[in-house]
Protein backbone atom coordinates (compact mmCIF):
# COMPACT_ATOMS: atom_id res chain seq x y z
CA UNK A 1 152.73 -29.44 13.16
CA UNK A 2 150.80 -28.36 10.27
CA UNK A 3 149.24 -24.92 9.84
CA UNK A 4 145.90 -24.24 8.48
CA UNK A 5 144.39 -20.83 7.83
CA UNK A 6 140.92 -20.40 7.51
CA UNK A 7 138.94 -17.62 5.05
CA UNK A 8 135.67 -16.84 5.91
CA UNK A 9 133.65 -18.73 8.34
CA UNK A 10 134.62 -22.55 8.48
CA UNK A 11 132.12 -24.93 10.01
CA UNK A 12 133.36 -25.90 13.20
CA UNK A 13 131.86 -29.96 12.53
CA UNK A 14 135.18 -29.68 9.88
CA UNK A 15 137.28 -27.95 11.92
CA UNK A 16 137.07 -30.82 14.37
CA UNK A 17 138.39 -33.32 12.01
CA UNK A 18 141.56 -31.67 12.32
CA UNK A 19 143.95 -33.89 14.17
CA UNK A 20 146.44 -33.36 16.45
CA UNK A 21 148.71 -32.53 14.08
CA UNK A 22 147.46 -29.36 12.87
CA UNK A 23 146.83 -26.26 14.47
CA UNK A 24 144.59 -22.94 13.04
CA UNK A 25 146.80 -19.77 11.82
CA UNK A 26 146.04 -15.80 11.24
CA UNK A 27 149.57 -16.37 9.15
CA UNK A 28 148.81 -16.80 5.71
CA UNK A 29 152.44 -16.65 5.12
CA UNK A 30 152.99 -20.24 7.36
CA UNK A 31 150.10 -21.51 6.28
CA UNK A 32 150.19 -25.10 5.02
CA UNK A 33 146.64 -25.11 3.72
CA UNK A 34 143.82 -22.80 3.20
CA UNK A 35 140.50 -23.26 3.82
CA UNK A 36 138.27 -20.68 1.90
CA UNK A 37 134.74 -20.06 1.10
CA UNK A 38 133.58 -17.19 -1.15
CA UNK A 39 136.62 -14.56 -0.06
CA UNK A 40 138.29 -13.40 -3.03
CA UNK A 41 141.67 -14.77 -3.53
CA UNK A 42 142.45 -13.25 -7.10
CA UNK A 43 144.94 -10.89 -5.84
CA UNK A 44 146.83 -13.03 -2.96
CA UNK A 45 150.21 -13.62 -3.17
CA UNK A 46 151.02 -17.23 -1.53
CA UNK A 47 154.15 -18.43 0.48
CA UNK A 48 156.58 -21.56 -0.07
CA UNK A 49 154.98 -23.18 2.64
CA UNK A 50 151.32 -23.30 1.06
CA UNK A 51 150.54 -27.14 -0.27
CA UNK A 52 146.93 -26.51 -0.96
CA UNK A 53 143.64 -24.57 -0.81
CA UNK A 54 140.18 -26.34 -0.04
CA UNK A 55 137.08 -24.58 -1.56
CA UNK A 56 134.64 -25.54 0.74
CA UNK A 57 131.78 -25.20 -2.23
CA UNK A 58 131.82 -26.57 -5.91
CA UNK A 59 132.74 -23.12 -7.48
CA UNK A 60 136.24 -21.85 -7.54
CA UNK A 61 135.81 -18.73 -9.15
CA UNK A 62 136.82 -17.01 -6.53
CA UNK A 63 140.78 -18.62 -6.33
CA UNK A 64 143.27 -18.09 -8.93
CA UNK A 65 143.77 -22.23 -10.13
CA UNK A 66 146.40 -21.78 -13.08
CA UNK A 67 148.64 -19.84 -11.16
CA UNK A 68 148.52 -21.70 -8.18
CA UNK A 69 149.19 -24.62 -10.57
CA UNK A 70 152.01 -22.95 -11.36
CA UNK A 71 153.44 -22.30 -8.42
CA UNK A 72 152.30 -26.34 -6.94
CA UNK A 73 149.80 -25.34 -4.93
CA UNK A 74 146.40 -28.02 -5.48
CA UNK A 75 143.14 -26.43 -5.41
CA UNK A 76 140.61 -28.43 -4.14
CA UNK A 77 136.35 -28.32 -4.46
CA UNK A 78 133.31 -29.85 -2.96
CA UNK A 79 131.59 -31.02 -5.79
CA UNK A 80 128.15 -32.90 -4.14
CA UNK A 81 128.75 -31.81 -0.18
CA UNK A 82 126.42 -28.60 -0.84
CA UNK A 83 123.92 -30.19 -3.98
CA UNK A 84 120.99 -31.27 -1.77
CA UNK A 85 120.88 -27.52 0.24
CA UNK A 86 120.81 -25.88 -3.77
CA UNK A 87 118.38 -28.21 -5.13
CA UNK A 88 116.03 -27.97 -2.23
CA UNK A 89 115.87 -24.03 -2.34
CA UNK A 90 115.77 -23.89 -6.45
CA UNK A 91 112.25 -26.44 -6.07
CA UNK A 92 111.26 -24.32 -2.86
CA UNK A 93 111.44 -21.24 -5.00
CA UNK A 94 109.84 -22.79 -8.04
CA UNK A 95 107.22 -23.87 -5.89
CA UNK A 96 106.69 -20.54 -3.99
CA UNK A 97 106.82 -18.71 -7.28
CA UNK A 98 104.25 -20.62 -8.77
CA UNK A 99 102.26 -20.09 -5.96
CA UNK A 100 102.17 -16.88 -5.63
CA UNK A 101 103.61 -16.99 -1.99
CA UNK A 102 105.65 -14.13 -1.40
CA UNK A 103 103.14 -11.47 -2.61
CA UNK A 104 100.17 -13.11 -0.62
CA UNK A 105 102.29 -13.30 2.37
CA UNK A 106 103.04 -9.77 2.15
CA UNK A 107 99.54 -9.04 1.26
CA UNK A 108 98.14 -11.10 4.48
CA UNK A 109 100.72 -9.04 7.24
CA UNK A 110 98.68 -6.21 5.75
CA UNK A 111 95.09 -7.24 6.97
CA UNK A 112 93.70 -5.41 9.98
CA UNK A 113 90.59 -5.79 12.31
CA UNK A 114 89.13 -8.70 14.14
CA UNK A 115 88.88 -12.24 13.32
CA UNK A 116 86.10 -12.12 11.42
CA UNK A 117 87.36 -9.26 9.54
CA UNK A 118 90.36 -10.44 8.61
CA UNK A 119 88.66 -13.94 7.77
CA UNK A 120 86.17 -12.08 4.93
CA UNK A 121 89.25 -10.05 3.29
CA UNK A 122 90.88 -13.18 2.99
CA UNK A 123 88.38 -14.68 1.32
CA UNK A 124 87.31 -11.65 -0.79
CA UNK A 125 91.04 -10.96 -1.77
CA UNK A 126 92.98 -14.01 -2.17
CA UNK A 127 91.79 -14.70 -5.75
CA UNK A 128 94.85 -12.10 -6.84
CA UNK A 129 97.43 -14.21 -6.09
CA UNK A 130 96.04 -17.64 -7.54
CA UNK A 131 98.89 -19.51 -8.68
CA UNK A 132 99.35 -22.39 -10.96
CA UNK A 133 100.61 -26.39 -10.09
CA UNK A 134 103.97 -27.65 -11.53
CA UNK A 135 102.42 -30.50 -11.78
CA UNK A 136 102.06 -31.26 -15.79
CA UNK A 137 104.53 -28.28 -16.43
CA UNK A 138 107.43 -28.95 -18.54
CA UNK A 139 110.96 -28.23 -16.94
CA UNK A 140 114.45 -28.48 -18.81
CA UNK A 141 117.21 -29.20 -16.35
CA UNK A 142 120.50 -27.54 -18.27
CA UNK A 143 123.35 -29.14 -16.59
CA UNK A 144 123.13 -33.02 -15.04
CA UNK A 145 126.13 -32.46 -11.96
CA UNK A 146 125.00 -33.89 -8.54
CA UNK A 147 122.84 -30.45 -8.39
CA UNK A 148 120.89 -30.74 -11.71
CA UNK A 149 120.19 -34.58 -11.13
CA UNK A 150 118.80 -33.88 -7.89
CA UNK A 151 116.59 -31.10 -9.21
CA UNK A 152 115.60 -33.39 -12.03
CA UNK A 153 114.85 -36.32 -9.66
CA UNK A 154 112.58 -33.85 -7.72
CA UNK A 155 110.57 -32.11 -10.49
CA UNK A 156 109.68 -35.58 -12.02
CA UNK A 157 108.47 -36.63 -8.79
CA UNK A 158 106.22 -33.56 -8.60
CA UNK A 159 104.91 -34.56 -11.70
CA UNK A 160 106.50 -32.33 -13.92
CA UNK A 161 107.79 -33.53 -17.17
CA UNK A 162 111.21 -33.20 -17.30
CA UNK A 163 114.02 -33.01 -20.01
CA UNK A 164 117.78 -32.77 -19.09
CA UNK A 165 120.87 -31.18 -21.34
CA UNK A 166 124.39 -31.90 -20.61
CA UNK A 167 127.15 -31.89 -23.50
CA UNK A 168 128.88 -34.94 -21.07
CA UNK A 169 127.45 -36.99 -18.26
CA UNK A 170 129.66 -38.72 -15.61
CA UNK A 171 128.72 -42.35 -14.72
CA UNK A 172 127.86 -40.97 -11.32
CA UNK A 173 125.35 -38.72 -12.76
CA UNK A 174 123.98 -41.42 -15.29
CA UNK A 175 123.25 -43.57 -12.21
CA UNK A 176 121.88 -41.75 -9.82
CA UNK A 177 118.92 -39.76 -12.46
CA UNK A 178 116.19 -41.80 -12.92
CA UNK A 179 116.48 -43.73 -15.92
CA UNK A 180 112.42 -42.24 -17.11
CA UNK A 181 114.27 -39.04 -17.40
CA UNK A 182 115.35 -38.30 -21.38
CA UNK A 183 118.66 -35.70 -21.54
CA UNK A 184 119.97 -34.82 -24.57
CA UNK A 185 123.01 -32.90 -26.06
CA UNK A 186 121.15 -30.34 -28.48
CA UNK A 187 120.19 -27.28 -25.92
CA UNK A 188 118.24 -25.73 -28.75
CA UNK A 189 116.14 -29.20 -28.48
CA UNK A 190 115.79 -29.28 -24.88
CA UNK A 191 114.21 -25.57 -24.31
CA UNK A 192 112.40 -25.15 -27.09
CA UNK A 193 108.87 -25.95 -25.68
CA UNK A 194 109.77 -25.82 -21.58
CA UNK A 195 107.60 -24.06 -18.98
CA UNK A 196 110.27 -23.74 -16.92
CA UNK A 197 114.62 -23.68 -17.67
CA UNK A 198 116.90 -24.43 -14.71
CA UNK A 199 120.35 -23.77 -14.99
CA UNK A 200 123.19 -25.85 -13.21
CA UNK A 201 126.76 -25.77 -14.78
CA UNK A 202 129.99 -24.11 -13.68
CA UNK A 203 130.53 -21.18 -14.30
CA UNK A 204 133.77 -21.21 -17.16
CA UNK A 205 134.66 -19.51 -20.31
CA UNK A 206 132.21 -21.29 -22.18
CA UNK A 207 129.21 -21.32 -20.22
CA UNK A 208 129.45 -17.50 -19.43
CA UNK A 209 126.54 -15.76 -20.30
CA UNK A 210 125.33 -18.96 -22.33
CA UNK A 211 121.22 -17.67 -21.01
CA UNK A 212 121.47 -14.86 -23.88
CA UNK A 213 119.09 -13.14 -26.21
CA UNK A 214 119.86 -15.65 -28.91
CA UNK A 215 119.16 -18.69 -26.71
CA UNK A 216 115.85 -17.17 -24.74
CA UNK A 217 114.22 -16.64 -28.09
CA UNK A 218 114.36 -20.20 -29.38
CA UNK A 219 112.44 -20.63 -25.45
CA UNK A 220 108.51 -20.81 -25.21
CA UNK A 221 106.63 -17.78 -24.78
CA UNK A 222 105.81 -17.40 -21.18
CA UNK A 223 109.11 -19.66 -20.40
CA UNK A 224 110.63 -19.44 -16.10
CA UNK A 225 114.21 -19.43 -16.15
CA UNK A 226 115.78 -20.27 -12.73
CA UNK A 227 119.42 -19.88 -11.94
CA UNK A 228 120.56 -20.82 -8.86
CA UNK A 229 124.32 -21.69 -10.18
CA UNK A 230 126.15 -18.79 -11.41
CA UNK A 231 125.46 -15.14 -11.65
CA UNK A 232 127.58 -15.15 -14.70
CA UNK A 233 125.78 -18.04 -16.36
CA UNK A 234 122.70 -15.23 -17.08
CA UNK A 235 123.34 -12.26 -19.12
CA UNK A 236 120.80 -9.93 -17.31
CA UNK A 237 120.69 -7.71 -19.56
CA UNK A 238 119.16 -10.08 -22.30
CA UNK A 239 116.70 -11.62 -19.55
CA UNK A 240 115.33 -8.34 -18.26
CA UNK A 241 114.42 -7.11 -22.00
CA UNK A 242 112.88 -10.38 -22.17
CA UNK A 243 110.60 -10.17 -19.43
CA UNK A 244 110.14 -6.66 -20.46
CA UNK A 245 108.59 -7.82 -23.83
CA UNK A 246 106.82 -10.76 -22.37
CA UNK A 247 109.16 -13.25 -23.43
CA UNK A 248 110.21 -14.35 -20.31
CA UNK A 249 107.44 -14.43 -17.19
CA UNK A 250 109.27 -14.66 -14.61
CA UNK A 251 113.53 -14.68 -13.51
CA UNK A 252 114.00 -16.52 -10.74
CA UNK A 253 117.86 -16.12 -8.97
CA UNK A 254 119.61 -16.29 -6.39
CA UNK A 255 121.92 -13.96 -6.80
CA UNK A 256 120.43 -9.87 -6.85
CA UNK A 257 122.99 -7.20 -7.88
CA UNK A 258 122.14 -3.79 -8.84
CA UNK A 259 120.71 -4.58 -12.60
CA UNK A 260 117.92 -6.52 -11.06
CA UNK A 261 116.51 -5.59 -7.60
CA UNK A 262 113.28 -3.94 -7.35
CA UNK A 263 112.45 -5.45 -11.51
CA UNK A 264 109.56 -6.29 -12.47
CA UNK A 265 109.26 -10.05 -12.79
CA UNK A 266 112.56 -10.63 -11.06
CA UNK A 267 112.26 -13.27 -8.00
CA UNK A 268 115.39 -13.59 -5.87
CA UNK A 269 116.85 -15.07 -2.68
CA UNK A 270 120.51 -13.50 -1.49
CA UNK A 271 122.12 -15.74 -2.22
CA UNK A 272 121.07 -18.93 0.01
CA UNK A 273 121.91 -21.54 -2.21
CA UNK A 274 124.32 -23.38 0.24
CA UNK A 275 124.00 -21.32 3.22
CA UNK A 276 122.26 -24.55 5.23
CA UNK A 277 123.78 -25.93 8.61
CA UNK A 278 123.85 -29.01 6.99
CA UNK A 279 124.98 -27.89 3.52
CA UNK A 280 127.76 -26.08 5.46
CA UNK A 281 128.95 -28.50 7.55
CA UNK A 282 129.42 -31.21 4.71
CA UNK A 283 131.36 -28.68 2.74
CA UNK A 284 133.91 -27.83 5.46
CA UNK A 285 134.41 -31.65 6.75
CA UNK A 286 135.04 -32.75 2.74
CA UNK A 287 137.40 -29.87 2.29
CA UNK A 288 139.30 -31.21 5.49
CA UNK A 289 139.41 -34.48 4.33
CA UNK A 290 140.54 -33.60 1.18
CA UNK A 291 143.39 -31.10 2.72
CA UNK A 292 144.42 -33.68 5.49
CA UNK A 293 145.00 -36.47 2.65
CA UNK A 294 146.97 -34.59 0.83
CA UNK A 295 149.62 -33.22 3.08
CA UNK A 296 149.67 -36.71 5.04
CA UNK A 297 149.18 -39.22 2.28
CA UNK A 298 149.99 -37.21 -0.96
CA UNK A 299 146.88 -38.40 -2.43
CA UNK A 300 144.50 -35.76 -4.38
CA UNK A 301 140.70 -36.10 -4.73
CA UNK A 302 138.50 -33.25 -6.37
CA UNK A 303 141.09 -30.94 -7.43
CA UNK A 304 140.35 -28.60 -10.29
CA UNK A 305 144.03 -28.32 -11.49
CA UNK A 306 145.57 -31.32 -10.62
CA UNK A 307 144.38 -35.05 -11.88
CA UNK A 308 142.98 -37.25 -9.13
CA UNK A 309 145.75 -39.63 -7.88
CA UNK A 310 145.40 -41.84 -5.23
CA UNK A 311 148.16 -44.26 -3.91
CA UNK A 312 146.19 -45.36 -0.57
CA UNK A 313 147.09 -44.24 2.84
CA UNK A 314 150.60 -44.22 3.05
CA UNK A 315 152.08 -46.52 6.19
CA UNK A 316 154.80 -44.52 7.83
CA UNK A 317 158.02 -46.82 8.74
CA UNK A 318 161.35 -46.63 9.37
CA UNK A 319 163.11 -45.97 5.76
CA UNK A 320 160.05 -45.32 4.31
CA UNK A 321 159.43 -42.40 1.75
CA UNK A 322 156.49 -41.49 -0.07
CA UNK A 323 157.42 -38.90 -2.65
CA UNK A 324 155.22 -36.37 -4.39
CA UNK A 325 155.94 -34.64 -7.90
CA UNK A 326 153.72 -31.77 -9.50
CA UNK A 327 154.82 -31.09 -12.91
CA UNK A 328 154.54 -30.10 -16.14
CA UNK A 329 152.42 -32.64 -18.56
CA UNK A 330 155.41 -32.44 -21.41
CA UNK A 331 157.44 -36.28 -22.54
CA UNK A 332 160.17 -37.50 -20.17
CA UNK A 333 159.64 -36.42 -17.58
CA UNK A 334 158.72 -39.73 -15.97
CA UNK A 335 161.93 -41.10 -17.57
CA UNK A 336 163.79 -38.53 -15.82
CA UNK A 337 162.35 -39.00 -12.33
CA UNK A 338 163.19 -42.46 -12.13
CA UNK A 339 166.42 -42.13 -13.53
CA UNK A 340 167.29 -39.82 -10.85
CA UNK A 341 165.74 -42.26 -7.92
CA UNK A 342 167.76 -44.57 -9.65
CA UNK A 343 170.95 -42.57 -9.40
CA UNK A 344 170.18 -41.73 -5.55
CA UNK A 345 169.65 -45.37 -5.03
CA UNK A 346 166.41 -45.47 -4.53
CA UNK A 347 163.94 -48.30 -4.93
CA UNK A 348 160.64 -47.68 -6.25
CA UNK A 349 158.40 -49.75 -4.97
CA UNK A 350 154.82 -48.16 -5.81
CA UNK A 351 154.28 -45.74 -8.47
CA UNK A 352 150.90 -44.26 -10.13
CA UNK A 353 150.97 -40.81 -12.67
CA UNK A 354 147.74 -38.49 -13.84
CA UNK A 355 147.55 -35.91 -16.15
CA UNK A 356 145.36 -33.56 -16.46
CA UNK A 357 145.61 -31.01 -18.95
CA UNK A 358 148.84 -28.97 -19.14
CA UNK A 359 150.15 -30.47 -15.47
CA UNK A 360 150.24 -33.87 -14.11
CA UNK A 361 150.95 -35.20 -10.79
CA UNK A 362 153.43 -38.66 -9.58
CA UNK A 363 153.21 -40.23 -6.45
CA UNK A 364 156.21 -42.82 -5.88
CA UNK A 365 156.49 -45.23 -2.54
CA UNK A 366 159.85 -45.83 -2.18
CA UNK A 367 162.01 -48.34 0.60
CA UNK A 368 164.35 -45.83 1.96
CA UNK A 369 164.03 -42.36 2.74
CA UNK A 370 164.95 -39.66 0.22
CA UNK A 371 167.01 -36.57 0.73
CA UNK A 372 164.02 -33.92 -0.47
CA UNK A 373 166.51 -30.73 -1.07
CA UNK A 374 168.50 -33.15 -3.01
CA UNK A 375 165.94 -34.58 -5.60
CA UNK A 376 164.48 -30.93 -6.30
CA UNK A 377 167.49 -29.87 -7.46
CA UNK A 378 167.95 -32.45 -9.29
CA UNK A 379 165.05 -32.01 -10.94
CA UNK A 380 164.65 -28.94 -11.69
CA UNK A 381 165.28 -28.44 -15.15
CA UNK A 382 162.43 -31.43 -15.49
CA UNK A 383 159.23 -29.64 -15.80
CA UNK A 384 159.28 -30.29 -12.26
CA UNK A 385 157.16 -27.75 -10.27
CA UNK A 386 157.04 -29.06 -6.98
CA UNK A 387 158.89 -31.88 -4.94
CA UNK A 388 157.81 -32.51 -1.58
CA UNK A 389 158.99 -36.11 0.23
CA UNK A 390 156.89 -37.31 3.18
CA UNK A 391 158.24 -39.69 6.17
């Protein structure tokens, strides 16, 4: 029986992929896998027992990857399950922006007296909150992920003209943007005469605080800039001096913190990006798939600090082994595994090997079964981090 812990609030349409085979834990300490959300896990110190750690959400921010890489334990995202819940609320609040929504609304609860009444305020007052149409409005899309191209895909539909930036594009991305769309790899290029800039990387060491002073002032007078990807991604700071000045019209986030409620020119939702039913449900049921195929079939999919390796479902048999290997990425120590299965007397009769970065991961099929305790010792001085055999 496997254990699974759970962080947060799991959807229970993931939950319910669960099999027999695995039951729900308050232990952290037997827990086989993790299933997490936003909780912070910085700080956590994790058990022998722990194989992996779904994120069910594309950011990982909030889970300590290099040392769990360290100590074998695969961290896994949901790059995509949440993309169509973010891309529908950044449009939504480009939209309602534009339109002036929130203030009229506000303005509207605020009428009194009959129906008539109300009827002539409405018509002398509404003229405040005209908006304007995206419609002809130029929007650059930074970052083409399954988020931005959505977002993209959308705006040109609305008839907006639309630019993208992304330093690398995966096929995946390349096919699914419409091919009317130009993206380029010069940033300074793609803002330089938007109406609107829409952010949508990860957040990492190189895209922190990459919205700064020195980028917003190559931006169009008047530009929008709309982040619903990363708090970090902004330095608020630089964006509130900007509106302050002009610069900038209008900051459009979801994420408020302490620098930017109650701003002028500052339009936020709390954080709602992929706080759907739907959104939520797909997250939870990929990061169940993706914790289920590991610990049964050894096979990794979306992990941020392990390479993808896939070997297929593995089909249990008598005298059967399938035999997983984290490790460091350094020379020989492929040579060394497989002299040691050839020591033990073992036949390999599958094999694949990723790297990725400084670890890589080998997934062997063997004919006969394999003493685990034995081959981690032996292996140990290998680079090996983790060993775990499954039957």
């Amino acid at each position: 029986m496997f254990k699974i812990a759970t962080l947060n609030k799991i959807s229970p349409v993931g939950l319910a992929l669960l099999g027999k085979d695995y039951s729900i834990t308050d232990d952290l300490g037997e827990a086989n896998g993790i299933l997490v959300r936003s909780q912070d896990m910085q700080e956590m110190e994790f058990s022998k027992n722990l194989y992996a750690i779904a994120r069910a959400g594309a950011g990982v921010n909030n889970i300590p990857c290099d040392r769990c890489a360290e100590e074998g334990i695969v961290v896994f995202n949901t790059p995509g399950a949440n993309a169509n819940a973010v891309a529908e609320l950044a449009i939504g609040s480009m939209i309602a922006d534009a339109r002036n929504m929130i203030p009229a609304i506000e303005w509207a609860n605020t009428l009194k007296g009959g129906e008539m009444e109300v009827a002539k305020a409405v018509e002398k007052g509404k003229g405040k909150y005209a908006g304007h149409e995206l419609r002809g409005k130029k929007i650059c899309v930074i970052g083409l992920g399954a988020i931005g191209v959505l977002v993209a895909n959308a705006c040109e539909h609305l008839g907006m003209q639309v630019v993208g930036y992304a330093p690398r594009m995966s096929i995946r991305a390349a096919h699914d943007m419409s091919n009317t769309i130009p993206f380029t790899m010069n940033i300074e290029e793609a803002i330089k005469d938007a109406d609107y800039v829409s952010v949508h990387v990860p957040a990492k060491p190189n895209t922190t605080g990459m919205i700064n002073a020195s980028l917003i002032e190559k931006m169009k007078d008047g530009v929008t800039i709309v982040n619903f990807s990363r708090d970090k991604l902004v330095n608020e700071p630089d964006v509130l001096a900007a509106l302050e000045s002009g610069k900038v019209r209008r900051y459009i986030t979801d994420f408020p913190n302490d620098l930017n409620i109650g701003k002028p020119g500052v339009a936020f939702t709390p954080h709602l990006g992929a706080s759907s039913e739907e959104a939520e449900d797909n997250c939870a049921s990929a990061a169940v798939r993706e914790i289920m195929g590991y610990i049964e079939d050894g096979n990794i999919q979306n992990s941020v600090n392990f390479p993808n390796c896939d070997l297929g479902k593995f089909i249990r048999g008598e005298g059967r082994s399938r035999i997983c290997i984290l490790n460091k990425n350094i020379p020989a120590v492929i040579g060394a595994i497989t002299g040691i299965l050839a020591e033990m007397n073992v036949n390999i009769d599958n094999m694949i090997n990723k790297s990725k970065g400084k670890y890589a991961y080998t997934v062997i099929e063997a004919d006969s079964e394999v003493d685990e305790e034995l081959l981690r010792d032996k292996l140990a001085s290998h680079g090996v981090i983790k060993v775990r055999v499954i039957k």
